[in-house]
PDB file of N, CA and C in Angstrom:
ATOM      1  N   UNK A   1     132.498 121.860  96.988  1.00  0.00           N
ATOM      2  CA  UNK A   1     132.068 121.569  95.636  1.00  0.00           C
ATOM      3  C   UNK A   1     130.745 120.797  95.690  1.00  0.00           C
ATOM      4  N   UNK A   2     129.772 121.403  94.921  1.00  0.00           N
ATOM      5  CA  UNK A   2     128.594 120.388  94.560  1.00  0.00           C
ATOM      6  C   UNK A   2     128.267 118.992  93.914  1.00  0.00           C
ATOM      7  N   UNK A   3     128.013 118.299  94.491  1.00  0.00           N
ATOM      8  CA  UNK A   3     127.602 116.919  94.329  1.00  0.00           C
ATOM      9  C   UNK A   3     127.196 116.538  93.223  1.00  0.00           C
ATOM     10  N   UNK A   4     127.630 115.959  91.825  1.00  0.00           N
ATOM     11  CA  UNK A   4     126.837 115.908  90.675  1.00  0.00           C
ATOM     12  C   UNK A   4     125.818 114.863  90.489  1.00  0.00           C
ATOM     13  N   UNK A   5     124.683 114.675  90.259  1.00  0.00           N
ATOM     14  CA  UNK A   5     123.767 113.472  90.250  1.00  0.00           C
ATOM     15  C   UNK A   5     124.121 113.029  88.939  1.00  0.00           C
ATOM     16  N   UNK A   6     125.116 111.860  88.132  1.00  0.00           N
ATOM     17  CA  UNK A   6     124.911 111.613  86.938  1.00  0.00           C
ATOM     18  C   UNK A   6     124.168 111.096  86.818  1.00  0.00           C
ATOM     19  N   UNK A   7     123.392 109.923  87.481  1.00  0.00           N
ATOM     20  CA  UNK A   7     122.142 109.531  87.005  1.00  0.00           C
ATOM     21  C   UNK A   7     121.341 109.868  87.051  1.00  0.00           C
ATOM     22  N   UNK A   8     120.943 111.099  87.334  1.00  0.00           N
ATOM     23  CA  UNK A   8     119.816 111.866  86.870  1.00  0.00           C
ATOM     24  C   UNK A   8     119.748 112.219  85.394  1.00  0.00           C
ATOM     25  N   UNK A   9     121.336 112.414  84.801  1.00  0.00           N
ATOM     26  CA  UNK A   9     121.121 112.782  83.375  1.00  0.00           C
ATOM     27  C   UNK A   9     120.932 112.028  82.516  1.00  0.00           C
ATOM     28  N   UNK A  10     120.429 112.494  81.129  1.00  0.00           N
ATOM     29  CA  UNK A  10     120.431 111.820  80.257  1.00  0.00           C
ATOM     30  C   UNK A  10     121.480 111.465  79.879  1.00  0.00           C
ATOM     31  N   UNK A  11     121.789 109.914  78.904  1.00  0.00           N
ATOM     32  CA  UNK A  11     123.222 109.763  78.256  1.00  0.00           C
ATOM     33  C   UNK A  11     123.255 111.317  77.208  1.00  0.00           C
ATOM     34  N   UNK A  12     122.592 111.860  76.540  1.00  0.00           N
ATOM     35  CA  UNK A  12     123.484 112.999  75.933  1.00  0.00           C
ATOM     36  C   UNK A  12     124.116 114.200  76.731  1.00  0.00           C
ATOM     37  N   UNK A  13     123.159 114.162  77.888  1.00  0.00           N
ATOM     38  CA  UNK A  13     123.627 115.082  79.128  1.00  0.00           C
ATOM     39  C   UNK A  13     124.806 114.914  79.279  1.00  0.00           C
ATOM     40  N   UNK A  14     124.958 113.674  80.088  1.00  0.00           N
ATOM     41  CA  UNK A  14     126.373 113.463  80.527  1.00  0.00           C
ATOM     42  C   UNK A  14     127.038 112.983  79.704  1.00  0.00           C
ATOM     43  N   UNK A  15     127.105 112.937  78.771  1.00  0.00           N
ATOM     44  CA  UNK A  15     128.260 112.708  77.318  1.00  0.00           C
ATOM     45  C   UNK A  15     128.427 114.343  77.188  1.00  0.00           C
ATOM     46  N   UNK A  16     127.770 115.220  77.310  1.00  0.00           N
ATOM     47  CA  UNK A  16     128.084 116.674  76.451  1.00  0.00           C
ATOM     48  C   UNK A  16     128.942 117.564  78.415  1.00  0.00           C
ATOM     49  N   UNK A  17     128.170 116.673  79.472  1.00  0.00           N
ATOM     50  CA  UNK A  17     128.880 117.097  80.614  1.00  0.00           C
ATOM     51  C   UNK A  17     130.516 116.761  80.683  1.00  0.00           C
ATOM     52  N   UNK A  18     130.932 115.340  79.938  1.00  0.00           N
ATOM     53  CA  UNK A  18     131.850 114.990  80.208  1.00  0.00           C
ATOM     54  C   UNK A  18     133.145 115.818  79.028  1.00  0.00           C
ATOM     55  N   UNK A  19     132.574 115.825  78.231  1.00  0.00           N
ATOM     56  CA  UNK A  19     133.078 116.733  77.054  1.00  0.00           C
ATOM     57  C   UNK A  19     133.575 117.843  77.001  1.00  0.00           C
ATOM     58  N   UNK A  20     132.780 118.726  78.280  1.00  0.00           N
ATOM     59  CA  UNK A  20     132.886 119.963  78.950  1.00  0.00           C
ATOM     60  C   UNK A  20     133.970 119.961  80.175  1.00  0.00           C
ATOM     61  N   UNK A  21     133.972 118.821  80.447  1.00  0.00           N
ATOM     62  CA  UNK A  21     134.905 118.505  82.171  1.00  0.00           C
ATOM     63  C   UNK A  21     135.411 117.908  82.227  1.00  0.00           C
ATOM     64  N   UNK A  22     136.568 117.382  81.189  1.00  0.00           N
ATOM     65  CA  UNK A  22     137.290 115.786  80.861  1.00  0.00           C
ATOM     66  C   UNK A  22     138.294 115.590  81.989  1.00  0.00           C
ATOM     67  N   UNK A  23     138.270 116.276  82.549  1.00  0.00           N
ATOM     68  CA  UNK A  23     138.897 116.322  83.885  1.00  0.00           C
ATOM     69  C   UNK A  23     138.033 115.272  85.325  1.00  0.00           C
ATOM     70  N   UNK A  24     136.705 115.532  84.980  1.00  0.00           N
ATOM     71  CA  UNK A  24     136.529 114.749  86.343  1.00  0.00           C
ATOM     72  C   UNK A  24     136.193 113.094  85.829  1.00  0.00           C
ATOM     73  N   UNK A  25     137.189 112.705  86.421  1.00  0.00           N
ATOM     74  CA  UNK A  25     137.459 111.186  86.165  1.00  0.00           C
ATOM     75  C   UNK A  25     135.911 110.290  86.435  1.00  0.00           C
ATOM     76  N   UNK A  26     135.316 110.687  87.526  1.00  0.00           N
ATOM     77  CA  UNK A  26     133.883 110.282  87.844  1.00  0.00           C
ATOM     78  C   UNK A  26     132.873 110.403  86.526  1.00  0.00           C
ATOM     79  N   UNK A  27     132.880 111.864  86.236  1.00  0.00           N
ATOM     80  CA  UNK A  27     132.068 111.353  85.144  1.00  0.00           C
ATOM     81  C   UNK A  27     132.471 110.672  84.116  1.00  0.00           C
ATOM     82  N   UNK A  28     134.117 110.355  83.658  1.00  0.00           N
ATOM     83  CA  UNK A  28     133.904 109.740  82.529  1.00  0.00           C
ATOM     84  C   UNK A  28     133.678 107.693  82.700  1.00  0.00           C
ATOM     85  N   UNK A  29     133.813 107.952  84.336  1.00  0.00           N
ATOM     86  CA  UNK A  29     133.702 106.456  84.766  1.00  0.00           C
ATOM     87  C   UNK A  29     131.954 106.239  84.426  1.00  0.00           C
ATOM     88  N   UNK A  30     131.000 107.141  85.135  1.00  0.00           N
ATOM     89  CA  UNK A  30     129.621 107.210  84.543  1.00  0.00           C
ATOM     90  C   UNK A  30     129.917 106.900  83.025  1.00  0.00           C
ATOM     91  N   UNK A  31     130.612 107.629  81.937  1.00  0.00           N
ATOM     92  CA  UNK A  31     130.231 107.550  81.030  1.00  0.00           C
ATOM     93  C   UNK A  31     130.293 106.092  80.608  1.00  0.00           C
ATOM     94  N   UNK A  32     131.372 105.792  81.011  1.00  0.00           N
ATOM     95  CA  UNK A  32     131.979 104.471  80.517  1.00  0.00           C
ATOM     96  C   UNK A  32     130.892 103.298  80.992  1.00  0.00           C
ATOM     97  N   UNK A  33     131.100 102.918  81.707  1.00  0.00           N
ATOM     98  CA  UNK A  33     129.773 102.178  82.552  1.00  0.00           C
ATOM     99  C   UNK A  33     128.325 102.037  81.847  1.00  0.00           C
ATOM    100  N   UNK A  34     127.703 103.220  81.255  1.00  0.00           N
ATOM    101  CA  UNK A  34     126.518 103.785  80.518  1.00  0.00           C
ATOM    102  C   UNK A  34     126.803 102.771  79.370  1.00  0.00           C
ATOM    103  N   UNK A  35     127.697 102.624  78.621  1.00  0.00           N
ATOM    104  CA  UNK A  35     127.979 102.109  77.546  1.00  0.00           C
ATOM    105  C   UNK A  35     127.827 100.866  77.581  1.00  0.00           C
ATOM    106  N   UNK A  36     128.729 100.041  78.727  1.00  0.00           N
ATOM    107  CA  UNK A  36     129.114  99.090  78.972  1.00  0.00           C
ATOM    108  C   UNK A  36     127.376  98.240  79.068  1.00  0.00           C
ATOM    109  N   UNK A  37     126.642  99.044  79.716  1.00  0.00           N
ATOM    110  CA  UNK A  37     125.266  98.376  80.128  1.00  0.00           C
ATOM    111  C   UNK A  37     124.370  98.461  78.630  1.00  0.00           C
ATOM    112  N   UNK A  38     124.568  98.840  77.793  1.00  0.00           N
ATOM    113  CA  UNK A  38     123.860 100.061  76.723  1.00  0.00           C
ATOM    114  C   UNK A  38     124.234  98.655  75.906  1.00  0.00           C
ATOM    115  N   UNK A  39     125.337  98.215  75.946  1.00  0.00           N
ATOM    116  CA  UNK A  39     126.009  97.353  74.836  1.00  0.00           C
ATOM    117  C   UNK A  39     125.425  96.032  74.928  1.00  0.00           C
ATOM    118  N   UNK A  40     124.957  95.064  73.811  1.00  0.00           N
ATOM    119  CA  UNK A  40     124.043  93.859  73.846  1.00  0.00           C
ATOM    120  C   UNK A  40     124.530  93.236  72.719  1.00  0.00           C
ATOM    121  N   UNK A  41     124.929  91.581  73.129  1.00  0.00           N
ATOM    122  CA  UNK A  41     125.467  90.531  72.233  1.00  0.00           C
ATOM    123  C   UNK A  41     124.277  90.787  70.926  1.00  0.00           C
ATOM    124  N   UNK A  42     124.858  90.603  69.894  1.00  0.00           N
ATOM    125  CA  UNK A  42     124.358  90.599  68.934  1.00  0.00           C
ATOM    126  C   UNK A  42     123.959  88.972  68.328  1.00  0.00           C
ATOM    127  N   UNK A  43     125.009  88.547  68.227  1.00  0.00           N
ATOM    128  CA  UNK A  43     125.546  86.999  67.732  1.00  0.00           C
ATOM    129  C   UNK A  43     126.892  86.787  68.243  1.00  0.00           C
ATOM    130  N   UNK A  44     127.011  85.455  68.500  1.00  0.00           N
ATOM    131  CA  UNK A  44     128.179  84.520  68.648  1.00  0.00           C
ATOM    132  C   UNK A  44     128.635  83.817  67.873  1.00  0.00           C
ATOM    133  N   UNK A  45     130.094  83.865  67.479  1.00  0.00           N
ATOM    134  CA  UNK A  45     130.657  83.623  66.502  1.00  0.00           C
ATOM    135  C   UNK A  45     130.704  82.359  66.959  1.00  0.00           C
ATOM    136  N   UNK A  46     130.475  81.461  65.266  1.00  0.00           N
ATOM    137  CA  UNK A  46     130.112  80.254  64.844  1.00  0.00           C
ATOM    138  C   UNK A  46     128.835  80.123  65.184  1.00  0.00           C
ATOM    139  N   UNK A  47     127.381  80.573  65.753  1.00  0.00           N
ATOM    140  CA  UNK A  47     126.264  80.373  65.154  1.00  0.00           C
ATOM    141  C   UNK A  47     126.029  79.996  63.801  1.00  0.00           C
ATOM    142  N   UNK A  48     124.551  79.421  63.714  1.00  0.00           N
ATOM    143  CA  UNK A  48     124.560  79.170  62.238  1.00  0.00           C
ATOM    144  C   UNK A  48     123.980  80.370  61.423  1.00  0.00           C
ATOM    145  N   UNK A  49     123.311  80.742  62.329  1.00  0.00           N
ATOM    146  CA  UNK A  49     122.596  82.512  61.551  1.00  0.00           C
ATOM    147  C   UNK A  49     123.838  83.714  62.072  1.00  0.00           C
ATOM    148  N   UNK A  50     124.778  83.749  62.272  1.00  0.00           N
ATOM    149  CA  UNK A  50     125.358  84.858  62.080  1.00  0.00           C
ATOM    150  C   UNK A  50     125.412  85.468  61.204  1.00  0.00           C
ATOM    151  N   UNK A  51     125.385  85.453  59.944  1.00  0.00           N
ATOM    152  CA  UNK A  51     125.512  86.318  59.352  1.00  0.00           C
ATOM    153  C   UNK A  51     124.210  87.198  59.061  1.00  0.00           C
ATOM    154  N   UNK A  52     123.326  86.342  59.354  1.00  0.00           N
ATOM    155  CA  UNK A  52     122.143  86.855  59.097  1.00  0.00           C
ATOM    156  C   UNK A  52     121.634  87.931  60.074  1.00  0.00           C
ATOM    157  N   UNK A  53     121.969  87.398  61.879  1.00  0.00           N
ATOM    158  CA  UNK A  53     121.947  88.285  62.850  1.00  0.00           C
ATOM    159  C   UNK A  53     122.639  89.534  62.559  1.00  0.00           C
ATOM    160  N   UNK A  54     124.029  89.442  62.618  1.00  0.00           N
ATOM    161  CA  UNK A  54     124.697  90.763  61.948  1.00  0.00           C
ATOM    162  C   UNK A  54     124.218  91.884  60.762  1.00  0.00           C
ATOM    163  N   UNK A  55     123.757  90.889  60.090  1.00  0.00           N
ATOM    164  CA  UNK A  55     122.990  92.005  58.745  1.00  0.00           C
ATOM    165  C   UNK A  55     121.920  92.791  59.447  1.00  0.00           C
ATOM    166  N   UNK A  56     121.045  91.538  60.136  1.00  0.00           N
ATOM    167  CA  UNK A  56     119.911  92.317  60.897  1.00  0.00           C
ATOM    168  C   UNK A  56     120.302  93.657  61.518  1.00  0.00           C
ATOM    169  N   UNK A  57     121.262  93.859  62.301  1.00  0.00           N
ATOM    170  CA  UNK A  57     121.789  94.557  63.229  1.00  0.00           C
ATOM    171  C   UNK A  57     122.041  95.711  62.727  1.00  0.00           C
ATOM    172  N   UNK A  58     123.157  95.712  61.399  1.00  0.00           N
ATOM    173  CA  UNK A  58     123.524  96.576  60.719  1.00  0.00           C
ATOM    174  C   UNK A  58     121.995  97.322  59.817  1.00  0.00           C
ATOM    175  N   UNK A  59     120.916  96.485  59.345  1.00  0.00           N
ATOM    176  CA  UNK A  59     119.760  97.572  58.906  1.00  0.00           C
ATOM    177  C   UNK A  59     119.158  97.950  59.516  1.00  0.00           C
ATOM    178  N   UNK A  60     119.055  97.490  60.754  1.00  0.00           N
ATOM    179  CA  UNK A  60     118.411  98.269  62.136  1.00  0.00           C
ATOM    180  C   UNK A  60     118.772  99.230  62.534  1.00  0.00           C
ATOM    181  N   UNK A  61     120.110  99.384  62.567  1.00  0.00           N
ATOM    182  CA  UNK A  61     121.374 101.097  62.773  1.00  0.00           C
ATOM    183  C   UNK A  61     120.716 101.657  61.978  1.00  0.00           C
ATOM    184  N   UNK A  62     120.731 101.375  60.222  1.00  0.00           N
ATOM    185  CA  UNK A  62     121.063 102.252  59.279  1.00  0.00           C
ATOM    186  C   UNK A  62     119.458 102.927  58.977  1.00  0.00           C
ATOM    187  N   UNK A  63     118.462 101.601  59.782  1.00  0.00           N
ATOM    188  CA  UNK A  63     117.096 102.446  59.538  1.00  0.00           C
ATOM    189  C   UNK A  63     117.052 103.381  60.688  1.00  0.00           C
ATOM    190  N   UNK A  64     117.540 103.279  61.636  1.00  0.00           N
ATOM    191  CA  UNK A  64     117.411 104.289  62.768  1.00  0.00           C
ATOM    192  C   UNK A  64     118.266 105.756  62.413  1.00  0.00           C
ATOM    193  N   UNK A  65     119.087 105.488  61.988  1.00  0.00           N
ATOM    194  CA  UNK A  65     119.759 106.285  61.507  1.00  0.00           C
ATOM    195  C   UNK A  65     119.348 107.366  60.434  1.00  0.00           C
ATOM    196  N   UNK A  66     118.684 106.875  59.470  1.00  0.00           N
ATOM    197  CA  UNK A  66     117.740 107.583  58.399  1.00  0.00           C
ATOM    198  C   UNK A  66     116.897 108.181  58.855  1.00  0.00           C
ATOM    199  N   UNK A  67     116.286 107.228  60.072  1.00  0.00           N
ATOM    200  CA  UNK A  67     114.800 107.946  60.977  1.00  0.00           C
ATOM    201  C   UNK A  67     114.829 108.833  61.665  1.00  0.00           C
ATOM    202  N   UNK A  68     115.844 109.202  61.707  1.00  0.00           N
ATOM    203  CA  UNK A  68     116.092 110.454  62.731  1.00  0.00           C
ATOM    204  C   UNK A  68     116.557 111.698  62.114  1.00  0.00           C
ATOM    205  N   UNK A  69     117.123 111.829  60.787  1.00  0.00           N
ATOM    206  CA  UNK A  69     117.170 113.136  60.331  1.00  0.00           C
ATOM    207  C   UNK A  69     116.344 113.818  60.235  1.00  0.00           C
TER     208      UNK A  69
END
């Protein structure tokens, strides 16, 4: 069997690879991992700007989100 390079792929690569092959446990460990690094504290609860950080966060999604259709 051939050797898969996941890090060669892109995250949609290997999200649409793993989707296709939910069977090989490796890639969904790549997938998982991808995320894990991908993922960034936003705020800590009881700051004094939390709520404000969070809002930030949430119009930052929702403009990215718009920006891309």
């Amino acid at each position: 069997m051939t050797e898969i390079d996941y890090a060669a792929m892109s995250d949609q690569e290997l999200k649409r690879y793993f989707l296709e092959n939910r069977q090989d446990e490796t890639a969904f460990q790549a997938f998982l991992e991808r995320r894990r690094k991908s993922s960034k504290i936003i705020a800590k609860v009881g700051e004094p700007d939390f709520d404000e950080k969070i809002e930030a966060a949430i119009r930052q999604k929702l403009e990215q989100k718009h920006g891309n259709r």
